[in-house]
Protein backbone atom coordinates (compact mmCIF):
# COMPACT_ATOMS: atom_id res chain seq x y z
CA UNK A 1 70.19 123.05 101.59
CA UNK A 2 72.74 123.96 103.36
CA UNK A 3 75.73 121.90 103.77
CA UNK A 4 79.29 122.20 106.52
CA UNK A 5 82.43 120.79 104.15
CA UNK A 6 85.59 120.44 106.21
CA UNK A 7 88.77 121.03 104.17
CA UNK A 8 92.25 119.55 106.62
CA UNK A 9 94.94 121.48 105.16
CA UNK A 10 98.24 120.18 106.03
CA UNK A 11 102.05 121.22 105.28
CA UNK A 12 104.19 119.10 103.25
CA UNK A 13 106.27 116.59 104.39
CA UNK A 14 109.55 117.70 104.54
CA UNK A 15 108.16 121.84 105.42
CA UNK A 16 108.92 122.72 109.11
CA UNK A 17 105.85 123.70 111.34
CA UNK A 18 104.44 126.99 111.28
CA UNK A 19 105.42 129.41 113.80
CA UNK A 20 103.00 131.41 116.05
CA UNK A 21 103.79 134.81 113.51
CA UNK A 22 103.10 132.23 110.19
CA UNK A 23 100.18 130.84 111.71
CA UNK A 24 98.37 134.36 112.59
CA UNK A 25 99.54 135.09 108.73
CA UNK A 26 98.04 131.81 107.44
CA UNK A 27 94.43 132.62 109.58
CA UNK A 28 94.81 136.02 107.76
CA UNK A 29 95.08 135.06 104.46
CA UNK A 30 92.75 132.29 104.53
CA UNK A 31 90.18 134.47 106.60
CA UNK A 32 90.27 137.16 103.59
CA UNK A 33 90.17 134.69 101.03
CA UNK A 34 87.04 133.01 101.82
CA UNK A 35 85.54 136.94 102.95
CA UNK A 36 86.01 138.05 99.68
CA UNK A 37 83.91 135.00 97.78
CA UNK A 38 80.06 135.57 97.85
CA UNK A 39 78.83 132.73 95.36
CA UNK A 40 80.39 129.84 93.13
CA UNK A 41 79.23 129.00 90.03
CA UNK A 42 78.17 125.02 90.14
CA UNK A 43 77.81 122.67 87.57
CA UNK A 44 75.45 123.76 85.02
CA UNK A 45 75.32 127.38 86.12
CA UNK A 46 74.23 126.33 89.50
CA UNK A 47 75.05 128.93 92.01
CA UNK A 48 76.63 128.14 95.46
CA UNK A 49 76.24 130.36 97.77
CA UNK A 50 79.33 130.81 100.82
CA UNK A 51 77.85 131.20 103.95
CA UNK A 52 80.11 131.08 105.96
CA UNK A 53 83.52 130.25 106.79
CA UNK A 54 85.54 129.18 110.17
CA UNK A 55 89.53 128.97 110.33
CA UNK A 56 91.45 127.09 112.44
CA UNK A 57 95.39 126.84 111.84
CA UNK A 58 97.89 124.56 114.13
CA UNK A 59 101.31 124.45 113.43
CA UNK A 60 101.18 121.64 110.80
CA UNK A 61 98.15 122.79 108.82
CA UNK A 62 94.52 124.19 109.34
CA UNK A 63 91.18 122.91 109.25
CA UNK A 64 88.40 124.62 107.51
CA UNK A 65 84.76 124.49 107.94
CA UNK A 66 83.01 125.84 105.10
CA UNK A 67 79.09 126.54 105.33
CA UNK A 68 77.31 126.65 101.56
CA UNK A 69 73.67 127.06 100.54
CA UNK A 70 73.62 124.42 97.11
CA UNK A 71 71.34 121.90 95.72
CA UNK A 72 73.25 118.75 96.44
CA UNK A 73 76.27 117.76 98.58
CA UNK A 74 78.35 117.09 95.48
CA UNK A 75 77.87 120.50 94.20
CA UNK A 76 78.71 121.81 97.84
CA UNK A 77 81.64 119.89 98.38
CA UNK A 78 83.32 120.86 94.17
CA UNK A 79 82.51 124.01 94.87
CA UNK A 80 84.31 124.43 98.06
CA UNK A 81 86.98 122.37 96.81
CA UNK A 82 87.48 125.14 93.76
CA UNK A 83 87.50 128.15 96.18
CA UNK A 84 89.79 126.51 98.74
CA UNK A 85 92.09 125.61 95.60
CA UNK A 86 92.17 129.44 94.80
CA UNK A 87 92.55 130.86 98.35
CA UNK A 88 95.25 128.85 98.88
CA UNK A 89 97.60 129.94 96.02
CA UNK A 90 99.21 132.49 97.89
CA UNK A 91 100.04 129.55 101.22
CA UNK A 92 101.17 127.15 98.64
CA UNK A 93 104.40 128.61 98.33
CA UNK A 94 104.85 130.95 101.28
CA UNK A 95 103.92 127.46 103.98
CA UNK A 96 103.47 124.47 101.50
CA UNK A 97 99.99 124.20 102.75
CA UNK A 98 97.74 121.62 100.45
CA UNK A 99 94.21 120.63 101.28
CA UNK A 100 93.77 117.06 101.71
CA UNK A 101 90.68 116.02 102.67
CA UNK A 102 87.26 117.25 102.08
CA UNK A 103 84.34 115.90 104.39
CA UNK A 104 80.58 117.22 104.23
CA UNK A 105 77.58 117.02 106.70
CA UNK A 106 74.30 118.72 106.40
CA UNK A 107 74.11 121.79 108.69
CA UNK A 108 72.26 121.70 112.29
CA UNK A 109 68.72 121.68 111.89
CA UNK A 110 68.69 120.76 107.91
CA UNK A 111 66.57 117.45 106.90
CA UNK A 112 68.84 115.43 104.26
CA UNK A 113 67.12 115.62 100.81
CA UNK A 114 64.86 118.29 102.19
CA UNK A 115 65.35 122.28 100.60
CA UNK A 116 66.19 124.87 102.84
CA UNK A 117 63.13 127.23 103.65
CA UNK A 118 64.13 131.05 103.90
């Protein structure tokens, strides 16, 4: 099934905004990050495939929306978590980005509880 996991990625308190030259960095780095990841190993060997990715990045943070293929939300929304973790090494200490929050919602179209037909 496939499943849209929103990561909010915020600066810490006390780091000064982002300016418009940080920010285009920031979209860069996150952009290639998630471009370079095909599939996640899941629990259990599960795969995860990355669909997709869309970057958004304001001068306190950036939002994510992450499209996967996986068998369950919870799978989804670790694996995500994991990649997002790793892609944002480098923005850790160049913009004191962390991610925050992780939200999920089935894609358009996709029946909860029902597998994705290809």
């Amino acid at each position: 099934m496939t499943y849209v996991v929103t990561v909010d990625i915020c600066i810490a308190e006390g780091t000064p905004e982002m300016d418009p030259l940080q920010r285009a960095g920031a979209v860069a780095l996150l952009e290639n990050g998630l471009a370079s990841i095909d599939g996640i190993d899941g629990p259990d060997g599960r795969e995860v495939d990355l669909l997709d990715a869309i970057v958004a990045v304001y001068p306190g943070g950036a939002l994510l929306k992450v499209f996967v293929d996986a068998e369950a939300l919870e799978f989804a929304e670790d694996a995500v978590r994991d990649v997002v973790g790793e892609v944002l090494q480098p923005l850790r200490a160049a913009h004191g980005l962390e991610g925050r929050a992780v939200r999920s919602r089935t894609a358009p179209g996709a029946r909860p509880g029902e597998p994705r037909r290809r």
